[in-house]
C-alpha atoms as a PDB file:
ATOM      1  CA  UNK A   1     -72.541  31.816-118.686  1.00  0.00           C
ATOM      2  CA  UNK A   2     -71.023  29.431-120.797  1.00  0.00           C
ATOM      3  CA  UNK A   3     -71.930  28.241-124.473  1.00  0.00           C
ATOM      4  CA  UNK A   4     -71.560  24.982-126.018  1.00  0.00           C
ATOM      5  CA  UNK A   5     -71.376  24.696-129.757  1.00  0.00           C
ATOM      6  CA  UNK A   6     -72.759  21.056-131.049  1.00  0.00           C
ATOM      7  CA  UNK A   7     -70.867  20.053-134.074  1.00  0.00           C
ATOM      8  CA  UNK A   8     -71.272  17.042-136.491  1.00  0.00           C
ATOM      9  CA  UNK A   9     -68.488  14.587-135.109  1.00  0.00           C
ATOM     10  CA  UNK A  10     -68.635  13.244-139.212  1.00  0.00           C
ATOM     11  CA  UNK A  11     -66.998  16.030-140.440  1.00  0.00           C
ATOM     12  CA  UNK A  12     -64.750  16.823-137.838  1.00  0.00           C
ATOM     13  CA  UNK A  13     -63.230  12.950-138.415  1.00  0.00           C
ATOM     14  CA  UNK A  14     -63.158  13.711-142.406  1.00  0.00           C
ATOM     15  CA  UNK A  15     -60.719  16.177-141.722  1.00  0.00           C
ATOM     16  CA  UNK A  16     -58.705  13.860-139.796  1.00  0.00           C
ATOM     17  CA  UNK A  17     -59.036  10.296-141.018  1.00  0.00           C
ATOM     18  CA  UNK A  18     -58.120   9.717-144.766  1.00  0.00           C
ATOM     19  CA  UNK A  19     -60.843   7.953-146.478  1.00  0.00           C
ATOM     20  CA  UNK A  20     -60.403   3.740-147.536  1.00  0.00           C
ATOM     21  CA  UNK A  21     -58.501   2.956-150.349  1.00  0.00           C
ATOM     22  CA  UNK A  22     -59.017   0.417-152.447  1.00  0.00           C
ATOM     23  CA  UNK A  23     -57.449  -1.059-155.668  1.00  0.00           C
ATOM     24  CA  UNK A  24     -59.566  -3.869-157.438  1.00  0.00           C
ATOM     25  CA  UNK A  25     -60.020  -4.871-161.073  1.00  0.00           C
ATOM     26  CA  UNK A  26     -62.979  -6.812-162.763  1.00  0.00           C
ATOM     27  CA  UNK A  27     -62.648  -9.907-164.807  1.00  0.00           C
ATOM     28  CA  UNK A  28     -64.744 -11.747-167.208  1.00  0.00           C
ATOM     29  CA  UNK A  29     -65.370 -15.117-166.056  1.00  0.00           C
ATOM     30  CA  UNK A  30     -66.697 -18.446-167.128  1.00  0.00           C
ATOM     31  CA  UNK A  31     -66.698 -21.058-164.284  1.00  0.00           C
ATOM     32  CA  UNK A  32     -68.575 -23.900-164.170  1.00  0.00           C
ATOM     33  CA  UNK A  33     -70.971 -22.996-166.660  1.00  0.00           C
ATOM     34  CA  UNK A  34     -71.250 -19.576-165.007  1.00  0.00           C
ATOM     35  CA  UNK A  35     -70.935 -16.734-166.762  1.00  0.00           C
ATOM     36  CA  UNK A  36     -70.317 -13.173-165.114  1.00  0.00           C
ATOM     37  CA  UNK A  37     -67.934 -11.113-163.210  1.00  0.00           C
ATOM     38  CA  UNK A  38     -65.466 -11.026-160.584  1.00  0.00           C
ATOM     39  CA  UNK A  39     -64.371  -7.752-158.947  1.00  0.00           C
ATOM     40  CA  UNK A  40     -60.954  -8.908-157.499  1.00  0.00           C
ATOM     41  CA  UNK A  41     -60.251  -6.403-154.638  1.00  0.00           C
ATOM     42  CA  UNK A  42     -56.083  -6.050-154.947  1.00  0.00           C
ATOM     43  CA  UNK A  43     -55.203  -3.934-152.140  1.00  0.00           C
ATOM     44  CA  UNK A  44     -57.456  -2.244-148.947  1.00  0.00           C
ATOM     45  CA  UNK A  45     -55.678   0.630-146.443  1.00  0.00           C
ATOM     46  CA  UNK A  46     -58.249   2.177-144.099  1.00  0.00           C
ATOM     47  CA  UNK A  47     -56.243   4.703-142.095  1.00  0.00           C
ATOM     48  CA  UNK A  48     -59.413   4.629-139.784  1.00  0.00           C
ATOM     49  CA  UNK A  49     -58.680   0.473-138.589  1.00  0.00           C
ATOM     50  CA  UNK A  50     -55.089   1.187-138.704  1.00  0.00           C
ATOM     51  CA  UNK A  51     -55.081   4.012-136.021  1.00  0.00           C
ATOM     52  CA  UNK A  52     -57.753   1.407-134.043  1.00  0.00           C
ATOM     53  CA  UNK A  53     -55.328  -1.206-134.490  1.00  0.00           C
ATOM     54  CA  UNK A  54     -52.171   0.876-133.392  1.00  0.00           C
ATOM     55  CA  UNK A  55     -53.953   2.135-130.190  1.00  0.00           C
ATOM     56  CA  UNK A  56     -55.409  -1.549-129.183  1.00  0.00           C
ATOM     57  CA  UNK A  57     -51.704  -2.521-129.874  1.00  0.00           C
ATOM     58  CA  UNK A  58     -50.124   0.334-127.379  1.00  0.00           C
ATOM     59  CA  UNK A  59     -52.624  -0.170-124.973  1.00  0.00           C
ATOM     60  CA  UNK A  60     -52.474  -3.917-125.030  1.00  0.00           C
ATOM     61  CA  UNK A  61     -48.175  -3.764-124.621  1.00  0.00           C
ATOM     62  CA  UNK A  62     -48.141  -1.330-121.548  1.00  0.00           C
ATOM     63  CA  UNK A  63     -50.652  -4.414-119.845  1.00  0.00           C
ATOM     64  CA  UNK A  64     -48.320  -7.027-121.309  1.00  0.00           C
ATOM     65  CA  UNK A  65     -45.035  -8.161-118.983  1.00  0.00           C
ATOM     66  CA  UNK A  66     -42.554 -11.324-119.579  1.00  0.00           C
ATOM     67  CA  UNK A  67     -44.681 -13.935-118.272  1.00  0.00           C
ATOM     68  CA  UNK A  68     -47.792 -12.972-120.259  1.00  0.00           C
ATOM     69  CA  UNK A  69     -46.465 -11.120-123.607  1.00  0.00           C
ATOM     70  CA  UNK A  70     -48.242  -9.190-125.797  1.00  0.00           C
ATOM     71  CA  UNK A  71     -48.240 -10.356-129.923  1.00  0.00           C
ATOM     72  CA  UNK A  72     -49.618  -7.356-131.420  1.00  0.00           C
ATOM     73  CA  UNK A  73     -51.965  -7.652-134.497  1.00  0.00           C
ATOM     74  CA  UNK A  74     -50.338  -7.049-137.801  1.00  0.00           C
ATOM     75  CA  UNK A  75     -51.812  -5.956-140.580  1.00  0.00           C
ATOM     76  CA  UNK A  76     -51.087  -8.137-144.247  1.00  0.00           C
ATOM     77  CA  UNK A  77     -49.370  -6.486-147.074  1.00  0.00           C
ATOM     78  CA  UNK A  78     -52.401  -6.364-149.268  1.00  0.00           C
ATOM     79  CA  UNK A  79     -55.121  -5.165-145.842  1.00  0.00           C
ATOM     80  CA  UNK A  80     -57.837  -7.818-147.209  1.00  0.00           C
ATOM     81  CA  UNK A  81     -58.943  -8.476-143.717  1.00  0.00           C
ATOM     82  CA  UNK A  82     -59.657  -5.086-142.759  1.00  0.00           C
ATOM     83  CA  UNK A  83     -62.802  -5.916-145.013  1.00  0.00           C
ATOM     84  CA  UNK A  84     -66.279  -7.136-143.466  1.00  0.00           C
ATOM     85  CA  UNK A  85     -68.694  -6.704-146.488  1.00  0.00           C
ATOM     86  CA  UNK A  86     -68.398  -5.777-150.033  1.00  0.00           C
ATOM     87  CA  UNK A  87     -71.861  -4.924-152.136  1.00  0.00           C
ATOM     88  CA  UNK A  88     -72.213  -4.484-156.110  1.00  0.00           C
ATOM     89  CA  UNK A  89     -74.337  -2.028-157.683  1.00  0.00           C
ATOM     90  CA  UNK A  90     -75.152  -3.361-161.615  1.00  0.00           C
ATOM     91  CA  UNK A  91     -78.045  -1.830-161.756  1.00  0.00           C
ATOM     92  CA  UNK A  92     -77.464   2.064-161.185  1.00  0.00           C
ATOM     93  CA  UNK A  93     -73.990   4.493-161.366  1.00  0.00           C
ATOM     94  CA  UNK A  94     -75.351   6.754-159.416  1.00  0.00           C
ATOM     95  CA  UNK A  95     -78.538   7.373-156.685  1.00  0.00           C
ATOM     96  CA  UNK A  96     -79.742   4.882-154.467  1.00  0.00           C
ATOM     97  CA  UNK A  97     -77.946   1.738-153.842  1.00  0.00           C
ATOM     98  CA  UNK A  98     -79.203  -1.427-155.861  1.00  0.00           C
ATOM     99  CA  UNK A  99     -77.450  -4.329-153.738  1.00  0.00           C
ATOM    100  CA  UNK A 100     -77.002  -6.744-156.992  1.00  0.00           C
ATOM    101  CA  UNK A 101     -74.284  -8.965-155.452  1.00  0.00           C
ATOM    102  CA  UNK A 102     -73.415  -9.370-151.440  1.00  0.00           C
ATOM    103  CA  UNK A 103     -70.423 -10.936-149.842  1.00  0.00           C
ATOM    104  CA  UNK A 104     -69.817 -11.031-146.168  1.00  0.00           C
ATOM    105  CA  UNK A 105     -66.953 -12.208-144.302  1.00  0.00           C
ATOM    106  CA  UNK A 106     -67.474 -13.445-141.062  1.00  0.00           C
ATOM    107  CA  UNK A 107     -65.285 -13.386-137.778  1.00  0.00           C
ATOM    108  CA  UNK A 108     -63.467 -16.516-139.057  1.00  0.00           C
ATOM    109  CA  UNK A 109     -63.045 -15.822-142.684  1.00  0.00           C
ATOM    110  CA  UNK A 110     -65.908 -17.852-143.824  1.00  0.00           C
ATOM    111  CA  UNK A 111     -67.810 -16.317-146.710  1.00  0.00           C
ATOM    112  CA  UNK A 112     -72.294 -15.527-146.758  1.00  0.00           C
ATOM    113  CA  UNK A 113     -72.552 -14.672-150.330  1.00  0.00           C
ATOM    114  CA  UNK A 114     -75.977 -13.189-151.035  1.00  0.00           C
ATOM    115  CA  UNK A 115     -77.168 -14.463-147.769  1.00  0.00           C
ATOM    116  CA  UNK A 116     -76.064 -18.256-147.997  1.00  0.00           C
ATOM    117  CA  UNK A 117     -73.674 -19.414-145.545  1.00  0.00           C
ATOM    118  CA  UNK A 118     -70.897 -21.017-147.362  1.00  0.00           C
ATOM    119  CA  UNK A 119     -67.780 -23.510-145.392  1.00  0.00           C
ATOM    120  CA  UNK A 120     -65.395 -21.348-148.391  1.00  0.00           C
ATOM    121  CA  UNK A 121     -62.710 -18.907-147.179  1.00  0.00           C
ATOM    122  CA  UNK A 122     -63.256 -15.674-148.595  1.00  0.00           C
ATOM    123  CA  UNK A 123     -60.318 -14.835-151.770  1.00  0.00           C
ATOM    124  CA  UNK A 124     -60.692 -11.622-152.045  1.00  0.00           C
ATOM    125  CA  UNK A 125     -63.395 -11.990-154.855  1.00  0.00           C
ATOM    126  CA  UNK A 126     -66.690 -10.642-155.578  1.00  0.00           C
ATOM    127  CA  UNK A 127     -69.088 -12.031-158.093  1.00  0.00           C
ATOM    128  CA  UNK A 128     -71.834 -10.471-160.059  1.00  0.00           C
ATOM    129  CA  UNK A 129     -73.802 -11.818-163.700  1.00  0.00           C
ATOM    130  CA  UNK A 130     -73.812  -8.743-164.970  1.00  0.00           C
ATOM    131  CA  UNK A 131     -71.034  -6.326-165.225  1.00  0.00           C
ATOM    132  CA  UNK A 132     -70.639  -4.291-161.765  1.00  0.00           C
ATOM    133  CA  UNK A 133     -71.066  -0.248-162.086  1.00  0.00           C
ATOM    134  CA  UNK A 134     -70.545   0.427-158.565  1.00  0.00           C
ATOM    135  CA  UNK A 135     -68.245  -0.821-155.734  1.00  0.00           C
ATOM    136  CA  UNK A 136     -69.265  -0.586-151.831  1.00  0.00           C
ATOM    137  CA  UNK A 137     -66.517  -2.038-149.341  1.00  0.00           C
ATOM    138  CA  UNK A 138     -67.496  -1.656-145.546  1.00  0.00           C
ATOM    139  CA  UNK A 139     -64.556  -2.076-143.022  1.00  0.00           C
ATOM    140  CA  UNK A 140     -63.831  -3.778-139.788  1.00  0.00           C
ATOM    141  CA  UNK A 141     -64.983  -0.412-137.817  1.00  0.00           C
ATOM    142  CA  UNK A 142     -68.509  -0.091-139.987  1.00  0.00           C
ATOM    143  CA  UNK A 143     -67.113   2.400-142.467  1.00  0.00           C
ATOM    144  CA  UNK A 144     -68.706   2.364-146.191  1.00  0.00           C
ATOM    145  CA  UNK A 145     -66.677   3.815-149.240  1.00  0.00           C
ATOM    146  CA  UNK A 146     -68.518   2.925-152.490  1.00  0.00           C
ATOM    147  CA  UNK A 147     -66.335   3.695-156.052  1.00  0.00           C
ATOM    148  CA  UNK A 148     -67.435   3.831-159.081  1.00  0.00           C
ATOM    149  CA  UNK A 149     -66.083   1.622-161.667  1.00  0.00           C
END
């Protein structure tokens, strides 16, 4: 007879995938008659993405041969594509989510802020009226990390 133990798949990934990183700052701003905040995201690393993006790369160079070579996807200095949505919380530090402020990048780098599709090119900003007490960032693969700020 044989057994077979079910486990969470979750936490069997936590202990092998290092969780997003992000560096950001916030900054008071006035334009245009608006006043509020931006939360300028500095810096993203999601290990998760990066291993993705290493296998697809392998995978995609063993199929590749001189007349049809592979250009393997590169990752920028600062990672701000590996980002799909960010999500502001200025309503609670803590408990359930209060989605204040929404920006999604789409497939082409176009930004929906709040839900309106915009022709802008997303600059690695976020803004909010009131001052932002929690950070969500979801990545390229689905993954959410929220900080608190």
């Amino acid at each position: 007879m044989v057994e077979i133990e079910l486990r969470d798949l979750k936490t069997i990934l936590d202990d092998v995938v290092a969780e997003d990183y992000a560096e950001f700052h916030i900054a008071e701003t006035k334009e245009d008659l608006l006043q509020g905040y931006n939360t300028v995201i500095d810096n993203f690393v999601s290990d998760r993405v990066n291993q993705k993006i290493i296998e697809f790369n392998e995978k995609a160079f063993k199929n590749s041969s001189e007349k049809k070579p592979y250009n393997p996807i590169e990752i920028s200095e600062n990672g701000l594509e590996l980002i799909e949505f960010l999500s502001l919380d200025c309503t609670a530090d803590k408990g359930e989510w209060h989605s204040d402020s929404e920006t999604k990048i789409d497939k082409n780098g176009y930004v929906i802020e709040n839900g309106q599709k915009t022709k802008e090119f997303w600059n690695g900003k976020i803004y909010s009226e009131k001052r932002p007490l929690r950070l969500k960032i979801r990545n390229i693969c689905g993954d959410e990390t929220v900080w608190n700020i």
